[in-house]
C-alpha atoms as a PDB file:
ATOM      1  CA  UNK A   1      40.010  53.963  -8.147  1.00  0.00           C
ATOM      2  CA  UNK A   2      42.915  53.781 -10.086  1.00  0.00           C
ATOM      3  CA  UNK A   3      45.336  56.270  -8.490  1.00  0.00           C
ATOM      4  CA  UNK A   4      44.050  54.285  -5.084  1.00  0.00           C
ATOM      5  CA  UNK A   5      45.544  51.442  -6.825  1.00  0.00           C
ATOM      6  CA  UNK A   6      48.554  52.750  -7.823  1.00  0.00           C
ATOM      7  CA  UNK A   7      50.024  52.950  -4.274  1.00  0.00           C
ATOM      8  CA  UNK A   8      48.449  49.703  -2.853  1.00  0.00           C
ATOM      9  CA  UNK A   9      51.211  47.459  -4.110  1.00  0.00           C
ATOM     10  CA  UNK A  10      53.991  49.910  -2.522  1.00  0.00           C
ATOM     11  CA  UNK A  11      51.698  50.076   1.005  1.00  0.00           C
ATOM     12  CA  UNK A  12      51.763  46.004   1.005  1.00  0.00           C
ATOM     13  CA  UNK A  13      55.212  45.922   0.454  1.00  0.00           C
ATOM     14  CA  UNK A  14      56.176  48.064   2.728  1.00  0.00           C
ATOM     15  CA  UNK A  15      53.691  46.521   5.167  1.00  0.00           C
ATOM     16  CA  UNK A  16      55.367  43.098   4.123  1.00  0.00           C
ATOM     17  CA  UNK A  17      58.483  44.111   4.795  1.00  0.00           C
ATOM     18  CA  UNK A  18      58.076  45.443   8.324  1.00  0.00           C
ATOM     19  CA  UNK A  19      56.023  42.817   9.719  1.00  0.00           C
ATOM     20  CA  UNK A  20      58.994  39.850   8.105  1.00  0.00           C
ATOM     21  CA  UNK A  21      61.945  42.380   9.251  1.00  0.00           C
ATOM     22  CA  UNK A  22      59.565  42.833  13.310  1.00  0.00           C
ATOM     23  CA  UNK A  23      59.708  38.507  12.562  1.00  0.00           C
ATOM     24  CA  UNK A  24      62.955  37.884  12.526  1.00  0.00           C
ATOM     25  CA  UNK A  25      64.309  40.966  14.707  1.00  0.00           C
ATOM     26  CA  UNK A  26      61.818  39.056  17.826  1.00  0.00           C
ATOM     27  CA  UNK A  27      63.820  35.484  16.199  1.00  0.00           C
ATOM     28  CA  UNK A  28      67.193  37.193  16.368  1.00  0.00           C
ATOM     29  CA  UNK A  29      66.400  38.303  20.185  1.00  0.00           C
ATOM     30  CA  UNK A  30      65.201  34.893  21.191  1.00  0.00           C
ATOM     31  CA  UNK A  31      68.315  33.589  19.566  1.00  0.00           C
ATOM     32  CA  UNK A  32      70.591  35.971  20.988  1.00  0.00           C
ATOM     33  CA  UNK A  33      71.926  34.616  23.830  1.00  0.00           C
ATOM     34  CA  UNK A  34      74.514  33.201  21.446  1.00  0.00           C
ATOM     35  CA  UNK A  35      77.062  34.962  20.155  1.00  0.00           C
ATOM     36  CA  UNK A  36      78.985  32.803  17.778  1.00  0.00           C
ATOM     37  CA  UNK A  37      74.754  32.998  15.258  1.00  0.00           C
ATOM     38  CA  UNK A  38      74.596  36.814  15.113  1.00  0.00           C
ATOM     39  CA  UNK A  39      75.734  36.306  11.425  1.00  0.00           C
ATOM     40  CA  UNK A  40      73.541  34.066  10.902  1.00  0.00           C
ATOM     41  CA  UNK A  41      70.730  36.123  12.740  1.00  0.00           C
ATOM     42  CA  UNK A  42      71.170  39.151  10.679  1.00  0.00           C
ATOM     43  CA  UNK A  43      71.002  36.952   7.786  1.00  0.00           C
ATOM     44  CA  UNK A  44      67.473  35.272   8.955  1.00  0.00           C
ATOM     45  CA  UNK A  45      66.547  38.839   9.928  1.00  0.00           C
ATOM     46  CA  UNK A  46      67.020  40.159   6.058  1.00  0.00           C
ATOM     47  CA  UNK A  47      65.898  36.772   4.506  1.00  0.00           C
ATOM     48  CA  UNK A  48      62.324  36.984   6.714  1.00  0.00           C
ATOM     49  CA  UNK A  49      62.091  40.586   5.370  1.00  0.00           C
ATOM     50  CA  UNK A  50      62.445  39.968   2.231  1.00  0.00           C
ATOM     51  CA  UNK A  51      60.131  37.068   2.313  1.00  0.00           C
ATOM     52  CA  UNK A  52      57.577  39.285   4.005  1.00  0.00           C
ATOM     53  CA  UNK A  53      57.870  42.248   1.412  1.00  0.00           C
ATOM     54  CA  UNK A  54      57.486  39.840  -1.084  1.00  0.00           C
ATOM     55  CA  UNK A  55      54.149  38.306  -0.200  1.00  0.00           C
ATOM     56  CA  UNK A  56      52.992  41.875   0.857  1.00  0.00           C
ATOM     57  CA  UNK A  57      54.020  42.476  -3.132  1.00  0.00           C
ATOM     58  CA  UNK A  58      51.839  39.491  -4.124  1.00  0.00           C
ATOM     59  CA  UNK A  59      48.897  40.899  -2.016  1.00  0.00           C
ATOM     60  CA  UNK A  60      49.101  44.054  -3.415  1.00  0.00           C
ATOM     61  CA  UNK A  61      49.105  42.888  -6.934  1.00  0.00           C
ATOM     62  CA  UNK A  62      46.245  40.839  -6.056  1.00  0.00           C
ATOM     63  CA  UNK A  63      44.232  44.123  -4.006  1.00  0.00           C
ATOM     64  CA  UNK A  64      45.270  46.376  -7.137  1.00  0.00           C
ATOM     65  CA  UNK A  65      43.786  43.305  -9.683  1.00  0.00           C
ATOM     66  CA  UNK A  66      40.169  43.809  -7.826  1.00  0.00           C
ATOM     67  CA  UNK A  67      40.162  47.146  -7.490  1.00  0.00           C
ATOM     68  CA  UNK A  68      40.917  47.885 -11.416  1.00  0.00           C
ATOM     69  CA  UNK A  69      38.445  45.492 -11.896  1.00  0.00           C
ATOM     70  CA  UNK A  70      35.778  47.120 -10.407  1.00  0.00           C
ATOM     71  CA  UNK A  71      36.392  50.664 -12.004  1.00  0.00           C
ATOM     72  CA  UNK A  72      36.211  48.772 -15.540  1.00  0.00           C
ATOM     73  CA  UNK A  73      32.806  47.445 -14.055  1.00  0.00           C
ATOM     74  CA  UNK A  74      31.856  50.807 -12.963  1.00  0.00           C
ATOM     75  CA  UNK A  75      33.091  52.361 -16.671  1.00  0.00           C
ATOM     76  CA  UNK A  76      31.063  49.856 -18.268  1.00  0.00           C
ATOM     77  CA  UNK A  77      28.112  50.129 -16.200  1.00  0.00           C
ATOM     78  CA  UNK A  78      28.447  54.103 -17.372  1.00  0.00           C
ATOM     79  CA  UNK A  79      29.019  53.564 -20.917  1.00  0.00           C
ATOM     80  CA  UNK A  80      25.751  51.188 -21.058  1.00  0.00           C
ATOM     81  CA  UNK A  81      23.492  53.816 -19.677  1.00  0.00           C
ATOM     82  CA  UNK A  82      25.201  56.456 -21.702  1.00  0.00           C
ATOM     83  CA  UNK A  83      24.037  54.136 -24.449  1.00  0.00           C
ATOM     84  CA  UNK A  84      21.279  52.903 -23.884  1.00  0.00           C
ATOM     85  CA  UNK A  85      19.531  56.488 -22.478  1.00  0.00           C
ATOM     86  CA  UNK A  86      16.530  58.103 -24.418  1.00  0.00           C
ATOM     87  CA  UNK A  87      17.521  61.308 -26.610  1.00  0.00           C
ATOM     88  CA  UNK A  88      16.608  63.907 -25.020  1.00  0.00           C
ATOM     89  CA  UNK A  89      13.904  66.295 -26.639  1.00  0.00           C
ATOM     90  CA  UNK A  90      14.941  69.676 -25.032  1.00  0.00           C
ATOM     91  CA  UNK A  91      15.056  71.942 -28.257  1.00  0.00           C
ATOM     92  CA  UNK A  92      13.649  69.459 -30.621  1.00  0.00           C
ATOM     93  CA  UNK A  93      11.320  71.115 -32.902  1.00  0.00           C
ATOM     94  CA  UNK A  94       9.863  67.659 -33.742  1.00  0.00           C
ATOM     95  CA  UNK A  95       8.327  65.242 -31.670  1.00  0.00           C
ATOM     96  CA  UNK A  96      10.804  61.620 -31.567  1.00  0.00           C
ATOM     97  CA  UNK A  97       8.657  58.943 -33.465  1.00  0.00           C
END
C-alpha cells in the first residue's frame, strides 16, 4: 500500500493540472475572437492550471493520508494476532500448562 501511495499525489497532480490547463485552453478559445486578451488568455490558461494541479495536490495528499492509514490498520491488525496467537506445541517435549 505504501509504494501505491507514493505515486498518488504525482497522478492527482498531474491529473489536476490537465483538467485546469483543458479549462482554460476551452476559456481561451471562447475568448478568442479577440485579439488585443491573448496575453491575458495565456495568463488565465497557466493560472487555471496551476489552480487545478494544486487541488489535484491536495487530493492526493488526502488519497495518500487514507491509504497509509489503512496499511497501519492492516500492520496492527497483524501484530495483534502475532501476539495474541497460542504457542505452538510442534516439538515440545512437554505438554503447555
Amino acid at each position: 500500500m505504501y509504494s501505491r501511495a507514493n505515486s498518488t499525489v504525482a497522478v492527482w497532480t498531474l491529473l489536476g493540472l490537465l483538467v485546469g490547463g483543458g479549462g482554460g485552453f476551452f476559456l481561451g478559445g471562447s475568448l478568442g475572437g479577440q485579439r488585443s486578451l491573448s496575453l491575458e488568455l495565456g495568463a488565465v490558461f497557466w493560472v487555471l492550471a496551476v489552480i487545478g494541479a494544486l487541488v489535484g495536490f491536495l487530493i492526493g495528499l488526502e488519497k495518500v493520508f487514507w491509504l497509509k492509514l489503512e496499511a497501519q490498520k492492516v500492520l496492527c491488525a497483524l501484530q495483534t494476532e502475532v501476539n495474541t496467537r497460542a504457542p505452538s506445541t510442534e516439538g515440545a517435549t512437554e505438554p503447555v500448562p
